[in-house]
N, C-alpha and C. Protein backbone atom coordinates (compact mmCIF):
# COMPACT_ATOMS: atom_id res chain seq x y z
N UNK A 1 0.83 -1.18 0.00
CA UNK A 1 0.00 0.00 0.00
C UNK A 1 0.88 1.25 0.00
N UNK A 2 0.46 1.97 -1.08
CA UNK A 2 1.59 3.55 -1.00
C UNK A 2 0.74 4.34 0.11
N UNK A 3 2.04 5.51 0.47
CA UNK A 3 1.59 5.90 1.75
C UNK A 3 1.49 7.34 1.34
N UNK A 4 0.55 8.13 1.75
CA UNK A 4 -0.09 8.98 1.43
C UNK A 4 1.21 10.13 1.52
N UNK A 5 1.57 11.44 0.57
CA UNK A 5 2.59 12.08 0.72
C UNK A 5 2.39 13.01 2.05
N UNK A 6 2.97 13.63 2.30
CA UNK A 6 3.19 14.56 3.66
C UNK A 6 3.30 15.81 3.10
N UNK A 7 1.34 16.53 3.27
CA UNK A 7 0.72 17.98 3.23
C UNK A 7 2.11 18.90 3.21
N UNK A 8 2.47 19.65 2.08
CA UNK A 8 3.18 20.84 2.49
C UNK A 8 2.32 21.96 3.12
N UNK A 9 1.11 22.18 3.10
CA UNK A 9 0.67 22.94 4.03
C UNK A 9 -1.20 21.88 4.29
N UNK A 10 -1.52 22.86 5.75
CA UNK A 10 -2.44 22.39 6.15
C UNK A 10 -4.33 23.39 6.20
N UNK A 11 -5.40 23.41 5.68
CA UNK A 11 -6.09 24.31 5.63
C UNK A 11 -7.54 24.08 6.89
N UNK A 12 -7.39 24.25 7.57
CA UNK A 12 -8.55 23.89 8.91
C UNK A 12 -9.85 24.68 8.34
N UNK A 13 -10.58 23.69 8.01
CA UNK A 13 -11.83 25.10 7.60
C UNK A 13 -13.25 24.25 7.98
N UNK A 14 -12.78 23.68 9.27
CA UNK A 14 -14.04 23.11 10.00
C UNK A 14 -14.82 24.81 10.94
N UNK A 15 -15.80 24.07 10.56
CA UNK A 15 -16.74 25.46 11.40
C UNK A 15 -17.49 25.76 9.96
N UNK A 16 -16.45 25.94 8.74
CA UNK A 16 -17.26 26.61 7.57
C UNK A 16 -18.43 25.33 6.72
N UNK A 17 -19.46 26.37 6.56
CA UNK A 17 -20.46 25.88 5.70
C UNK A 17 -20.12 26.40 4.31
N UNK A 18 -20.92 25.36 3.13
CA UNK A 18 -20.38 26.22 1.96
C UNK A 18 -20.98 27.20 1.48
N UNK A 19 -20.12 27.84 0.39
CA UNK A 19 -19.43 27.37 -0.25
C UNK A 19 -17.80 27.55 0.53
N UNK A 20 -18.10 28.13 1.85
CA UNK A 20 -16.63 28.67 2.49
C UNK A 20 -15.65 27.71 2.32
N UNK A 21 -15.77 26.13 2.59
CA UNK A 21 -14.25 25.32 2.80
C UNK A 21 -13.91 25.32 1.12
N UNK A 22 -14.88 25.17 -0.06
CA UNK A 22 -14.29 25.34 -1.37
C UNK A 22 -13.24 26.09 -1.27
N UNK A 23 -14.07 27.45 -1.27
CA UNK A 23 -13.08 29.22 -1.97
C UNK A 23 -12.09 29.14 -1.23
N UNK A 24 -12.27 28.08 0.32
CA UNK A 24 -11.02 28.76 0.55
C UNK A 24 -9.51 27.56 0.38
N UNK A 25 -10.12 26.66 -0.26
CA UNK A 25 -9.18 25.28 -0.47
C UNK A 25 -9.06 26.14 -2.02
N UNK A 26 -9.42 26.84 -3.23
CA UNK A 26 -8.95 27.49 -4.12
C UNK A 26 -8.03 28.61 -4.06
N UNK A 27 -8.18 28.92 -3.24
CA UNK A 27 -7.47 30.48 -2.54
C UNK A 27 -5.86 29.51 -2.10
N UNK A 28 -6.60 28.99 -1.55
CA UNK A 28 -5.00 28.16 -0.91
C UNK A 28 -3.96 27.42 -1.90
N UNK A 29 -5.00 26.88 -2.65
CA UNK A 29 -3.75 26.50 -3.75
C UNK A 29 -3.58 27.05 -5.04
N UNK A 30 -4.53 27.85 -4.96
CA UNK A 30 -3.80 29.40 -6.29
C UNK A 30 -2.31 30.14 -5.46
N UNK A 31 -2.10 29.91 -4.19
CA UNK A 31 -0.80 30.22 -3.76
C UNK A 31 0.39 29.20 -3.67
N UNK A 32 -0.06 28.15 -3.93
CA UNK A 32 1.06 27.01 -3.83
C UNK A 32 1.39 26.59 -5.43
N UNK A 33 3.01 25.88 -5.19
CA UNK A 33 3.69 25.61 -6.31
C UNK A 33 2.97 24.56 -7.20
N UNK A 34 2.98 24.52 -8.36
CA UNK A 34 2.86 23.18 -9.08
C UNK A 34 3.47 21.87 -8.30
N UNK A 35 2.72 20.82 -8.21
CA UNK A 35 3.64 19.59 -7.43
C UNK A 35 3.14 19.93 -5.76
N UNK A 36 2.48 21.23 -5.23
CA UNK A 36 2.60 20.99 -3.33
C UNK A 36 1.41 19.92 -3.53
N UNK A 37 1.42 20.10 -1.84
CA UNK A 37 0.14 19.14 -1.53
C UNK A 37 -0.57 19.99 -0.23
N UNK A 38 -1.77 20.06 -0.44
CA UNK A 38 -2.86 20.76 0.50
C UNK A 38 -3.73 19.84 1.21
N UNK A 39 -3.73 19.56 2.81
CA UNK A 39 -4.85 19.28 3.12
C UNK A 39 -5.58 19.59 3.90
N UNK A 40 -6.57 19.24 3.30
CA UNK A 40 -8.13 20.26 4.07
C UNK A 40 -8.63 19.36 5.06
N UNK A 41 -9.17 20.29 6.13
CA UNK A 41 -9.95 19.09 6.83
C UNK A 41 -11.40 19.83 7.29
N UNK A 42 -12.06 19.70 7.18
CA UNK A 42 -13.73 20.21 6.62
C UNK A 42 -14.83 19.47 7.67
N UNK A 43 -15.55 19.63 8.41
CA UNK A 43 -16.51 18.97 8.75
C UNK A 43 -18.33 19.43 8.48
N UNK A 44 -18.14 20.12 7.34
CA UNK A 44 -19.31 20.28 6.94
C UNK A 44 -19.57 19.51 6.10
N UNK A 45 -20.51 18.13 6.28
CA UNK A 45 -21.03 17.20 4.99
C UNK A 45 -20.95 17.12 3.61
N UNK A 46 -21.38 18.57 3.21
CA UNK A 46 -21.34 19.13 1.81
C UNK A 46 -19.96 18.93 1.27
N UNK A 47 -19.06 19.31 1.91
CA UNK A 47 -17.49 19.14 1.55
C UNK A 47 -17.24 18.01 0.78
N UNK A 48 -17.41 17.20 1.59
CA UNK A 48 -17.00 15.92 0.34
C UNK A 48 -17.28 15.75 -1.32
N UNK A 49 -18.46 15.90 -1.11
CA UNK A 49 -19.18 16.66 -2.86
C UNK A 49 -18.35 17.82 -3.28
N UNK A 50 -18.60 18.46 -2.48
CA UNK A 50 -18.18 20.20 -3.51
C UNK A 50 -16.60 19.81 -3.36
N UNK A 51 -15.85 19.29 -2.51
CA UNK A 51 -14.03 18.84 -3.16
C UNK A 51 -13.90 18.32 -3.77
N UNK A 52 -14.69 17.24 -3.64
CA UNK A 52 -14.28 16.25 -5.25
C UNK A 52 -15.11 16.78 -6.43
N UNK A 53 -15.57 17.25 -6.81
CA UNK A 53 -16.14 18.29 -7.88
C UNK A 53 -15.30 19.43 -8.37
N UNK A 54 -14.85 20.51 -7.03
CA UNK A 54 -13.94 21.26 -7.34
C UNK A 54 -13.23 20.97 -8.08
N UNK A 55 -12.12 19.77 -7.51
CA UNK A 55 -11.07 19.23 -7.90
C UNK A 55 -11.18 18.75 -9.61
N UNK A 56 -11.88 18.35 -9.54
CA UNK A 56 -12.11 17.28 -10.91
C UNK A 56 -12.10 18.83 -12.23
N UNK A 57 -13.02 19.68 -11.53
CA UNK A 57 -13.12 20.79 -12.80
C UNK A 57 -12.22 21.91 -12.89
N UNK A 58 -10.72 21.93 -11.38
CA UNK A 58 -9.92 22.69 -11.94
C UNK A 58 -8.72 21.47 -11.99
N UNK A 59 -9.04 20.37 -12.41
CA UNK A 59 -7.73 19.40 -13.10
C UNK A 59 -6.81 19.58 -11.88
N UNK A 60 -7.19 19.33 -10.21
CA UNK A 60 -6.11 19.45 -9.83
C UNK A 60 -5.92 17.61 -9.18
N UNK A 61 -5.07 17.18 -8.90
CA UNK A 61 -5.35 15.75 -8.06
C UNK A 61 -6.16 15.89 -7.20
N UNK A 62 -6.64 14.72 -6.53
CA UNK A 62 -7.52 14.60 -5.08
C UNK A 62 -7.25 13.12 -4.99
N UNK A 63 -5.69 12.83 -4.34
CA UNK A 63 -4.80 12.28 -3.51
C UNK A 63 -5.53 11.32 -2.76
N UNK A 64 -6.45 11.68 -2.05
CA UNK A 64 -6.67 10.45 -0.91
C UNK A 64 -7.94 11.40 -0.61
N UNK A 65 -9.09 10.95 0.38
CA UNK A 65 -10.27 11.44 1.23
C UNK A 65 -10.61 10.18 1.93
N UNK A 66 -10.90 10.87 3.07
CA UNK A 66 -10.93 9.90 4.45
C UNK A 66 -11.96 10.72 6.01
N UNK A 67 -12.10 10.07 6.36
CA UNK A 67 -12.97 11.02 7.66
C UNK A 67 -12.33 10.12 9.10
N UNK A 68 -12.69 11.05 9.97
CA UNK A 68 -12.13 10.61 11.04
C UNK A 68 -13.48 11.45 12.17
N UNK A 69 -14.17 11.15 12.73
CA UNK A 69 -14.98 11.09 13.53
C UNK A 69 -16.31 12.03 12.85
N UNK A 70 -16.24 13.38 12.89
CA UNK A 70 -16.67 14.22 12.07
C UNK A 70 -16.32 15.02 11.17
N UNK A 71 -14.76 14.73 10.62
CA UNK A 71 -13.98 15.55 9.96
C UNK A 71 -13.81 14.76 8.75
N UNK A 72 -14.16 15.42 7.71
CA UNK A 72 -13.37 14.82 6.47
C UNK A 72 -12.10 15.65 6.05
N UNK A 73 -11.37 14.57 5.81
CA UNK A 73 -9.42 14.87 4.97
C UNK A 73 -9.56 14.41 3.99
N UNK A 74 -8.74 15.92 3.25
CA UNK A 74 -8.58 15.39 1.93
C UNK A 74 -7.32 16.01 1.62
N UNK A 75 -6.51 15.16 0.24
CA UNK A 75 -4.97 15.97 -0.24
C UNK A 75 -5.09 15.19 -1.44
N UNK A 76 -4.84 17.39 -1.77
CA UNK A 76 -4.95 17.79 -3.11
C UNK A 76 -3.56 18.21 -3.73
N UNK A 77 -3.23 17.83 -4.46
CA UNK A 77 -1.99 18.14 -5.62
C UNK A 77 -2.17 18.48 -6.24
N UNK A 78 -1.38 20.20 -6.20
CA UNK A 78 -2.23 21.18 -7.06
C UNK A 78 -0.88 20.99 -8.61
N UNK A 79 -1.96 20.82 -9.48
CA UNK A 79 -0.92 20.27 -10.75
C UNK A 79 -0.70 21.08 -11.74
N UNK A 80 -1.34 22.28 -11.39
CA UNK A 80 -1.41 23.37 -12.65
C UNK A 80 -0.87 25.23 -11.73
């Protein structure tokens, strides 16, 4: 089993409803290099949908998604 890479940065955006954890997982990696890795950790339901959607329509990776009690994680490799 490959092991998931190690987040160059981390985005906490539990508390937000959307569209807040999107704009601000876009915001975050319109500042990072081609190749980082971002992960979000979100506990608003909706998240899971609207990241993997995001992701898919700005061509960036979406690495792994996972939850852990009420939190969903996700890491994104921003490729463009």
């Amino acid at each position: 089993m490959e092991k998931s890479p190690r987040p160059d940065k981390v985005l906490d955006a539990r508390g937000l409803t959307c569209p807040e954890p999107v704009l601000r997982t876009a915001a975050e990696v319109g500042g990072m290099a081609e190749g980082e890795v971002l992960e979000v950790i979100a506990d608003d339901p909706a998240s899971e949908e609207d990241v993997r959607s995001w992701a898919r329509r700005t061509e960036n990776e979406l690495l792994k998604v996972w939850k852990t009690g009420k939190d969903f994680h996700f890491l994104i490799r921003k490729t463009s």
